[in-house]
PDB file of N, CA and C in Angstrom:
ATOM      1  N   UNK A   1      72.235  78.077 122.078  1.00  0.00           N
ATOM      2  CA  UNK A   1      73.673  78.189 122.031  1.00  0.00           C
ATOM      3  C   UNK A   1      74.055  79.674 121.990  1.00  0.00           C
ATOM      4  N   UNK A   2      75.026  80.063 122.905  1.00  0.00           N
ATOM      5  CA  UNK A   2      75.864  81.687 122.858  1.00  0.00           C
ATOM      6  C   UNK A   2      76.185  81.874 121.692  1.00  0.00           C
ATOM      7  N   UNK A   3      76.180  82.798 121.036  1.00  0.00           N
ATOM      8  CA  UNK A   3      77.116  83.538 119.735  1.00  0.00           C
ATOM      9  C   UNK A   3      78.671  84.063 120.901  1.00  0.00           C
ATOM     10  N   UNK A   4      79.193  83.813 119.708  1.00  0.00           N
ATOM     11  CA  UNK A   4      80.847  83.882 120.152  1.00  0.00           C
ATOM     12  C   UNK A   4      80.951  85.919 119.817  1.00  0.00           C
ATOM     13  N   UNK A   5      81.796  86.780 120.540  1.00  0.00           N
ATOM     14  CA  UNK A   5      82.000  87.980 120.293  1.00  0.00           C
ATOM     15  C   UNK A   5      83.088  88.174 119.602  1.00  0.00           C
ATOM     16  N   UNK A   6      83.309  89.022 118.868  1.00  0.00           N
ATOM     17  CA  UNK A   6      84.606  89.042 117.978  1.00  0.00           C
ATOM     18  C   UNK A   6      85.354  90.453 119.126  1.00  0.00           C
ATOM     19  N   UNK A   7      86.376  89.897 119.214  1.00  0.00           N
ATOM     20  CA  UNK A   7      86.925  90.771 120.206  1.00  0.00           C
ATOM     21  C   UNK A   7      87.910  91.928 119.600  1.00  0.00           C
ATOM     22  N   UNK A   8      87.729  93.014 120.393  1.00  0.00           N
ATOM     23  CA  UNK A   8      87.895  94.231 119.677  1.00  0.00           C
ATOM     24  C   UNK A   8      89.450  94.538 120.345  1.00  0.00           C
ATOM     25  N   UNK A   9      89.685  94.062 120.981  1.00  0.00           N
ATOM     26  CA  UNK A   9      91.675  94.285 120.885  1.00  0.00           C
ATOM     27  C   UNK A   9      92.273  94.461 119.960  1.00  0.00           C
ATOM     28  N   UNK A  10      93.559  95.229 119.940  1.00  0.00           N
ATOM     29  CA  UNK A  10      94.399  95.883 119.140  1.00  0.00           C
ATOM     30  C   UNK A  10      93.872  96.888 118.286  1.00  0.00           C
ATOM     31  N   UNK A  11      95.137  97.051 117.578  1.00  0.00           N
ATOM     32  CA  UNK A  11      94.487  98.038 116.509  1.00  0.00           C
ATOM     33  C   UNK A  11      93.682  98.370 115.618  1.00  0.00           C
ATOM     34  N   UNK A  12      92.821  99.239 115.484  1.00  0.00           N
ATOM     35  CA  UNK A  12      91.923  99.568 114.179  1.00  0.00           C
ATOM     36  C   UNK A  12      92.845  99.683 113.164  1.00  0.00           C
ATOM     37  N   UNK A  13      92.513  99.016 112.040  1.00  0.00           N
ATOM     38  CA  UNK A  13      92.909  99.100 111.198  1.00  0.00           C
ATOM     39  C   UNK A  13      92.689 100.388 109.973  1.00  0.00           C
ATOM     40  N   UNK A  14      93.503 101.179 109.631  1.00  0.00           N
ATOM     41  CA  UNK A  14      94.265 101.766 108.497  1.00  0.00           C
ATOM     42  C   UNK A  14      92.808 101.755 107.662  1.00  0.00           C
ATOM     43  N   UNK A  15      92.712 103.191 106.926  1.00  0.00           N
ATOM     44  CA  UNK A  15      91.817 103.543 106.021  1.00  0.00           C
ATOM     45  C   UNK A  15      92.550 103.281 104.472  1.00  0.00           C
ATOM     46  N   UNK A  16      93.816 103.871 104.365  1.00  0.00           N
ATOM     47  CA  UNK A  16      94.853 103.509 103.393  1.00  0.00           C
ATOM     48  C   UNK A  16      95.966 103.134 103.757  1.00  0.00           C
ATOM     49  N   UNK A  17      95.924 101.357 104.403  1.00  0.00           N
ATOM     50  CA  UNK A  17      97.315 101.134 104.711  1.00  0.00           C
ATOM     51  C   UNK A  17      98.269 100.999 103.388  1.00  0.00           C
ATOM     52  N   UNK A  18      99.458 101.470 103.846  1.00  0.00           N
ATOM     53  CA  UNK A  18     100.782 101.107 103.338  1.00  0.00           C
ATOM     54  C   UNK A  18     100.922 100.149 102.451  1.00  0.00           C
ATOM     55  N   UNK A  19     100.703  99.679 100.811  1.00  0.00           N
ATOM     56  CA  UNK A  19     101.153  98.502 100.241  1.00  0.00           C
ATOM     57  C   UNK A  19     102.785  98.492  99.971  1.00  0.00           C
ATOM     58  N   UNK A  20     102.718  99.880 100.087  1.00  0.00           N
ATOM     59  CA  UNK A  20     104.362  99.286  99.406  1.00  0.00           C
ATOM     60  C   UNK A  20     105.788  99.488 100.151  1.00  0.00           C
ATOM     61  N   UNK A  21     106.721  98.485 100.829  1.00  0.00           N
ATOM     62  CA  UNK A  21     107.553  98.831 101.895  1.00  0.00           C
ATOM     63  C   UNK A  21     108.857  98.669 100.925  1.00  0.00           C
ATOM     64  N   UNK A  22     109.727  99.564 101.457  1.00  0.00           N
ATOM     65  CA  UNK A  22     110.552  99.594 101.261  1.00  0.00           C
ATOM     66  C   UNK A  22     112.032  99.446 102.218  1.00  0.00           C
ATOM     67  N   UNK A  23     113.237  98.685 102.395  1.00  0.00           N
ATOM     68  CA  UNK A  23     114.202  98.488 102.924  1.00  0.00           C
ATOM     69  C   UNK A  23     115.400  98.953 102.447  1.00  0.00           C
ATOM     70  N   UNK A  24     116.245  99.755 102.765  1.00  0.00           N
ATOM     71  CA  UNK A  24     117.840  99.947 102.061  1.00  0.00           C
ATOM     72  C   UNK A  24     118.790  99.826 103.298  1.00  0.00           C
ATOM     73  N   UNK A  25     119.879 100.041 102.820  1.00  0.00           N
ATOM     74  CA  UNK A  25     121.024  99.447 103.955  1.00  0.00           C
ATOM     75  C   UNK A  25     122.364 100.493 103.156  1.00  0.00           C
ATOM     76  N   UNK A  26     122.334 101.664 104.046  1.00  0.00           N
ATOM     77  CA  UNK A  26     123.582 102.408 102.996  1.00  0.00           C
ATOM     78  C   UNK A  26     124.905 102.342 104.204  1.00  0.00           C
ATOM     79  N   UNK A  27     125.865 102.164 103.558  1.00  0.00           N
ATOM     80  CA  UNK A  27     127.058 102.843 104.540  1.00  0.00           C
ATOM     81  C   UNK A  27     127.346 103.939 104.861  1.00  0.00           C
ATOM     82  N   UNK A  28     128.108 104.464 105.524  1.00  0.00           N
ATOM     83  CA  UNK A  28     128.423 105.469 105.804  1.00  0.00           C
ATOM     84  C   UNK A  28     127.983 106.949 104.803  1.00  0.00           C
ATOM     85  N   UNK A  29     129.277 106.543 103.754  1.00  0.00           N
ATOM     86  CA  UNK A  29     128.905 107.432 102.557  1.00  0.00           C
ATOM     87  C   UNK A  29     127.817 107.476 101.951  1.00  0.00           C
ATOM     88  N   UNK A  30     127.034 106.293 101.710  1.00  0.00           N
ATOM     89  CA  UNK A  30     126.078 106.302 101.094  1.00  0.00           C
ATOM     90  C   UNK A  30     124.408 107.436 101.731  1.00  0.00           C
ATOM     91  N   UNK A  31     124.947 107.209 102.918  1.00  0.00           N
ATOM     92  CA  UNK A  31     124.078 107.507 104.213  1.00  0.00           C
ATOM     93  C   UNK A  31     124.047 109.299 103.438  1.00  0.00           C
ATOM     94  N   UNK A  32     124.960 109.649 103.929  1.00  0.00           N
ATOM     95  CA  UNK A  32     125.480 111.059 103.677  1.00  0.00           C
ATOM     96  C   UNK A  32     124.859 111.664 102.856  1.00  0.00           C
ATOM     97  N   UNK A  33     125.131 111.185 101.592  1.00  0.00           N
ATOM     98  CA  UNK A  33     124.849 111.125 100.392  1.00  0.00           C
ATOM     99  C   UNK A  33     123.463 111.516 100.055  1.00  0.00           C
ATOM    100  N   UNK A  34     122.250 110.342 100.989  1.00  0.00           N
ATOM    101  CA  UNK A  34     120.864 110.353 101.012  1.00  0.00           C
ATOM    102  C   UNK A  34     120.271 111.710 101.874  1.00  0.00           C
ATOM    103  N   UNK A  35     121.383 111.787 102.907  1.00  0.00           N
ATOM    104  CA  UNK A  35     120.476 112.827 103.748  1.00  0.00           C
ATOM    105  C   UNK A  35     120.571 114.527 102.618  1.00  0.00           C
ATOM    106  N   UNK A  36     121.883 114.371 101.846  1.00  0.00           N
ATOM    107  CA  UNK A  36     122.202 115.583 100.629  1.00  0.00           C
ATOM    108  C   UNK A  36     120.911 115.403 100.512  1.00  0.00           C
ATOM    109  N   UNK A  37     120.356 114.395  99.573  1.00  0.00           N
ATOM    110  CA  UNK A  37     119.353 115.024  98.652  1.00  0.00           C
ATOM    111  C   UNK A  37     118.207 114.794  99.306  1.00  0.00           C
ATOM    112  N   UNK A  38     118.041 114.159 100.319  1.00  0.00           N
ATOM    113  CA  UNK A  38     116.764 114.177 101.288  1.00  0.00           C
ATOM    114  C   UNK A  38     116.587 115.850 101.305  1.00  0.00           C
ATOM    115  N   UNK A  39     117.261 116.524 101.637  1.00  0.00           N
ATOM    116  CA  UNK A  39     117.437 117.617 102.648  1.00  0.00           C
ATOM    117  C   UNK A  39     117.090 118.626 100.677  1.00  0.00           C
ATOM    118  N   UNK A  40     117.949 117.957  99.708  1.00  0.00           N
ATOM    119  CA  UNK A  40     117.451 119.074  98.670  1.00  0.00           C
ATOM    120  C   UNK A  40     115.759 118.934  98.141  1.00  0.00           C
ATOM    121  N   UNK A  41     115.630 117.431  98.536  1.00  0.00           N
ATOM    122  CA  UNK A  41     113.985 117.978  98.011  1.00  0.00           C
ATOM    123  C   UNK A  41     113.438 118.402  98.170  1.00  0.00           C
ATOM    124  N   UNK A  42     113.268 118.429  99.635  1.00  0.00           N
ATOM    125  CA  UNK A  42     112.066 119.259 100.398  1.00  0.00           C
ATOM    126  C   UNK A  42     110.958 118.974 100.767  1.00  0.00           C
ATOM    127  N   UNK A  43     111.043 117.512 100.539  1.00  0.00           N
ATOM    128  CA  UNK A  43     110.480 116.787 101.186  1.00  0.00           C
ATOM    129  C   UNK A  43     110.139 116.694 103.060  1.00  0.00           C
ATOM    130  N   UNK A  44     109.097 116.389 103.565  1.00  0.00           N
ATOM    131  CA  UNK A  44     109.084 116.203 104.644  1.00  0.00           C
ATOM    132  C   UNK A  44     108.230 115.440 105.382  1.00  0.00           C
ATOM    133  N   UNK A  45     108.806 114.041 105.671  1.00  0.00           N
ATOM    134  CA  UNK A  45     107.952 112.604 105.830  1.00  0.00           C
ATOM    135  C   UNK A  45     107.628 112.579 107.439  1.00  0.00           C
TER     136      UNK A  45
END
Protein backbone atom coordinates (compact mmCIF):
# COMPACT_ATOMS: atom_id res chain seq x y z
CA UNK A 1 0.00 0.00 0.00
CA UNK A 2 1.27 3.89 -0.96
CA UNK A 3 1.87 6.16 2.08
CA UNK A 4 -0.26 9.22 1.54
CA UNK A 5 2.14 12.73 1.28
CA UNK A 6 1.26 15.49 3.50
CA UNK A 7 1.11 18.29 1.17
CA UNK A 8 3.13 21.28 1.60
CA UNK A 9 0.75 24.16 0.27
CA UNK A 10 0.21 27.34 1.90
CA UNK A 11 1.79 28.89 4.48
CA UNK A 12 4.60 27.99 6.86
CA UNK A 13 3.60 28.55 9.82
CA UNK A 14 4.76 31.40 12.42
CA UNK A 15 7.68 30.76 14.94
CA UNK A 16 5.69 33.16 17.47
CA UNK A 17 2.29 33.47 16.12
CA UNK A 18 0.04 36.16 17.39
CA UNK A 19 -2.21 34.88 20.52
CA UNK A 20 -3.68 37.87 21.24
CA UNK A 21 -6.07 39.93 18.67
CA UNK A 22 -7.41 42.74 19.19
CA UNK A 23 -10.60 44.76 17.44
CA UNK A 24 -11.82 48.51 18.16
CA UNK A 25 -14.25 50.56 16.18
CA UNK A 26 -13.63 54.45 17.00
CA UNK A 27 -15.52 57.34 15.34
CA UNK A 28 -14.38 60.02 13.98
CA UNK A 29 -13.20 61.77 17.18
CA UNK A 30 -12.26 58.93 18.75
CA UNK A 31 -10.04 58.06 15.67
CA UNK A 32 -8.22 61.44 16.09
CA UNK A 33 -7.78 61.12 19.39
CA UNK A 34 -5.80 57.55 18.91
CA UNK A 35 -3.65 58.74 16.14
CA UNK A 36 -2.66 61.95 19.15
CA UNK A 37 -1.27 59.48 21.22
CA UNK A 38 -0.24 56.86 18.68
CA UNK A 39 1.97 59.54 17.24
CA UNK A 40 3.06 60.63 21.18
CA UNK A 41 4.44 57.29 21.97
CA UNK A 42 6.67 56.56 19.62
CA UNK A 43 5.80 53.73 18.93
CA UNK A 44 6.27 52.16 15.53
CA UNK A 45 4.24 48.94 14.45
Amino acid sequence: MKEKRKSKAGRNPKLDPAVYRYTVRFNEEEHNRFLAMFGKSGVYA
